[in-house]
Each structure stands twice: as C-alpha cells, then as structure tokens.
Protein backbone atom coordinates (compact mmCIF):
# COMPACT_ATOMS: atom_id res chain seq x y z
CA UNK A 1 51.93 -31.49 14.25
CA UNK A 2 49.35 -34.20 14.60
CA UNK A 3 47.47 -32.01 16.92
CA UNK A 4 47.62 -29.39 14.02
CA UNK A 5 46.36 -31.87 11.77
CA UNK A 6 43.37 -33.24 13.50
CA UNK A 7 42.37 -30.05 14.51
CA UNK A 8 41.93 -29.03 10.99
CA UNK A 9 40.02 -32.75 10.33
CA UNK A 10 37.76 -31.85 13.24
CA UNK A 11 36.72 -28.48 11.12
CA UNK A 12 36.54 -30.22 7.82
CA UNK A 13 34.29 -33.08 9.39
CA UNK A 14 31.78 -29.69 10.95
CA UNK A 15 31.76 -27.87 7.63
CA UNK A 16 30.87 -30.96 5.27
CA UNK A 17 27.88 -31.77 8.05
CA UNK A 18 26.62 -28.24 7.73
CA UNK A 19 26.70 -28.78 4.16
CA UNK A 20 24.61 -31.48 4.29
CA UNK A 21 22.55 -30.65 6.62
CA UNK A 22 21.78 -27.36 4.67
CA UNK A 23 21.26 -29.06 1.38
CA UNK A 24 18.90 -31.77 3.04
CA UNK A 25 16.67 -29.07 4.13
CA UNK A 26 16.62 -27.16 0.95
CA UNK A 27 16.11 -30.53 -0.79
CA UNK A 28 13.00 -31.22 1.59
CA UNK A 29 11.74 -27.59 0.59
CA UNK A 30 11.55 -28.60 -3.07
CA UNK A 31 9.29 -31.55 -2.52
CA UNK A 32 6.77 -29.98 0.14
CA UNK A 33 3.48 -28.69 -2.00
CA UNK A 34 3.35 -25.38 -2.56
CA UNK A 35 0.65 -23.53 -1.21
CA UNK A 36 -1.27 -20.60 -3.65
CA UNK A 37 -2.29 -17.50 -2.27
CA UNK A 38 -5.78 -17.09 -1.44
CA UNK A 39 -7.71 -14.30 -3.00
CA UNK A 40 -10.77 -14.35 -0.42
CA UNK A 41 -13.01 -15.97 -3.29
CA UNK A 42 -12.72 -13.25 -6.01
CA UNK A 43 -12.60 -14.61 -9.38
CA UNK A 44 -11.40 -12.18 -11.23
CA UNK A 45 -10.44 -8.49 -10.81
CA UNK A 46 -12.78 -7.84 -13.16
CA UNK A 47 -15.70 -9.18 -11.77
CA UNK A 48 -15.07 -7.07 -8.51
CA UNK A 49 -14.72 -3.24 -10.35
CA UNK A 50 -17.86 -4.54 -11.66
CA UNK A 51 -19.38 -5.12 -8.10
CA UNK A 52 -17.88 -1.82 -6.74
CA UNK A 53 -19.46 0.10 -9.70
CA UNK A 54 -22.94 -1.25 -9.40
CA UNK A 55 -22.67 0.07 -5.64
CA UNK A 56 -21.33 3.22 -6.56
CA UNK A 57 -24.47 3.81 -9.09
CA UNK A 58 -27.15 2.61 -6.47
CA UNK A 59 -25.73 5.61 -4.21
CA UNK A 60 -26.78 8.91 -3.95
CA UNK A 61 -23.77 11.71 -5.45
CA UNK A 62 -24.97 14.26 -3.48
CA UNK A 63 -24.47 12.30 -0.12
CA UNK A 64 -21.36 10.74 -0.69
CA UNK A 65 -20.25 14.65 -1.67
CA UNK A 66 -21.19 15.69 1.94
CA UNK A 67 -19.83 12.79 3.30
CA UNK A 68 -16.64 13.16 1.80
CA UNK A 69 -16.67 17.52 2.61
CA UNK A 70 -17.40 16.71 6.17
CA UNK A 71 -16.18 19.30 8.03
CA UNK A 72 -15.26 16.96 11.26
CA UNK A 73 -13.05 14.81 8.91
CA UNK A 74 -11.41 17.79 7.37
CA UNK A 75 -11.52 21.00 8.66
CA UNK A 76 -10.15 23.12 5.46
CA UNK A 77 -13.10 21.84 3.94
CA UNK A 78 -15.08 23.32 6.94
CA UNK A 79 -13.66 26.73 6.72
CA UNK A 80 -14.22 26.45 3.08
CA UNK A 81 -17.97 25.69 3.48
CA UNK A 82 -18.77 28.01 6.23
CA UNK A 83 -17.10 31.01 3.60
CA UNK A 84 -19.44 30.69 1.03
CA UNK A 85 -22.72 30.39 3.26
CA UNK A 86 -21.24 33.47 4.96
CA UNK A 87 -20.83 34.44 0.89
CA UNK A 88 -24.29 34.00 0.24
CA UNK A 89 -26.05 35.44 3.42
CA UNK A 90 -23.53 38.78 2.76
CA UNK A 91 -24.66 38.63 -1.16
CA UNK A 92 -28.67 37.77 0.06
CA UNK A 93 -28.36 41.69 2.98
CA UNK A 94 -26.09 43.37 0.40
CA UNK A 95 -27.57 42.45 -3.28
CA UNK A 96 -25.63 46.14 -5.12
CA UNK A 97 -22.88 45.28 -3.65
CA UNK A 98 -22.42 42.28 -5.64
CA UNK A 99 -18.91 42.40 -6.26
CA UNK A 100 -16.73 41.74 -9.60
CA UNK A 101 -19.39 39.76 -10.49
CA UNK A 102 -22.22 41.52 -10.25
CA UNK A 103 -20.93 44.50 -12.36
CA UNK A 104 -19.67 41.52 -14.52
CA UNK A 105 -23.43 40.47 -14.69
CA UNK A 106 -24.68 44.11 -15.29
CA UNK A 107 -22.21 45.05 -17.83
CA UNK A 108 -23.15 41.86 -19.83
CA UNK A 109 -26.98 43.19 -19.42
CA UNK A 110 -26.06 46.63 -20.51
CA UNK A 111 -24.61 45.35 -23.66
CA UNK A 112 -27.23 42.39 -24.41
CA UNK A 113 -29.93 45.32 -23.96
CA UNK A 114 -28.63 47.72 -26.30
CA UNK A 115 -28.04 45.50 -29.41
C-alpha cells in the first residue's frame, strides 16, 4: 500500500514541476519585447502603387505587349501570332478572296454608293 501511495506522490510531484516549468516559460514570453515586422522601408502601401505606376507610364505599351506575347514564354501565343501573319501574307497574294469580310466590306460599299 505505501508503495501504491508513493508511487502516485512521485507522479503528482512530476506533473506540478511540469506545470511550473510550463507556466515560467510562458510567463518569460510575456515580458520579452516584441519584435514588429519589417516592411523593407515602405511607408505606406500607398506610396508604393504610386512608385509602380510612375514606372509603368515611363514604359513603352507596345514593348511590354511583345514582351508579355513572347512566343518562347508561351507558345499558344506563338501559334496565335504566326496565324495572323500567315492571315495577312494569304489576304496581301489573294486580295478577292477576302473572306466574310471582304464581301462584308463590299456589301457595305454597294449600299453606301447607291444612297
């Protein structure tokens, strides 16, 4: 019996030092400075949309456009260019055989003509 009961002393006396233990380190954690995040020296989200727009305007459109329909970084958009300049040398051998829209375009001139 009184092996029994300091046995279950022996567990008590482990469990009220992990308890302690646990609640000094938690206790230490409150008192430690926090530390803020760093935002790499922007002041304000603000100010940076402004900084990204100013470069945006100083750029040319046009080249960013090709940049971003670069065939080598996507080739749909390579197949797709290489179409319509096979598009326009076909339109440039074969102009009356201009398609839906060139009897579009001479239908329209037909009727502008006649009023």
């Amino acid at each position: 019996m009184s092996s029994t009961f300091s046995f279950f002393k022996q567990i008590l006396r482990r469990g009220i030092f992990v308890v302690v233990l646990v609640s000094l380190i938690n206790l230490a954690g409150w008192f430690l400075p926090t530390i803020q995040p760093s935002y790499a020296g922007v002041s304000s989200p603000a100010e940076e949309l402004k900084d990204i727009r100013k470069d945006l305007a100083a750029q040319d459109p046009e080249k960013i456009y090709e940049e971003a329909t670069d065939p080598s970084v996507d080739p749909k958009m390579g197949v797709e260019k290489k179409f319509e300049e096979n598009l326009k040398e076909y339109n440039k051998e074969n102009p009356d055989q201009g398609g839906l829209l060139g009897g579009a375009k001479e239908l329209i001139n037909k009727i502008t003509e006649e009023k």
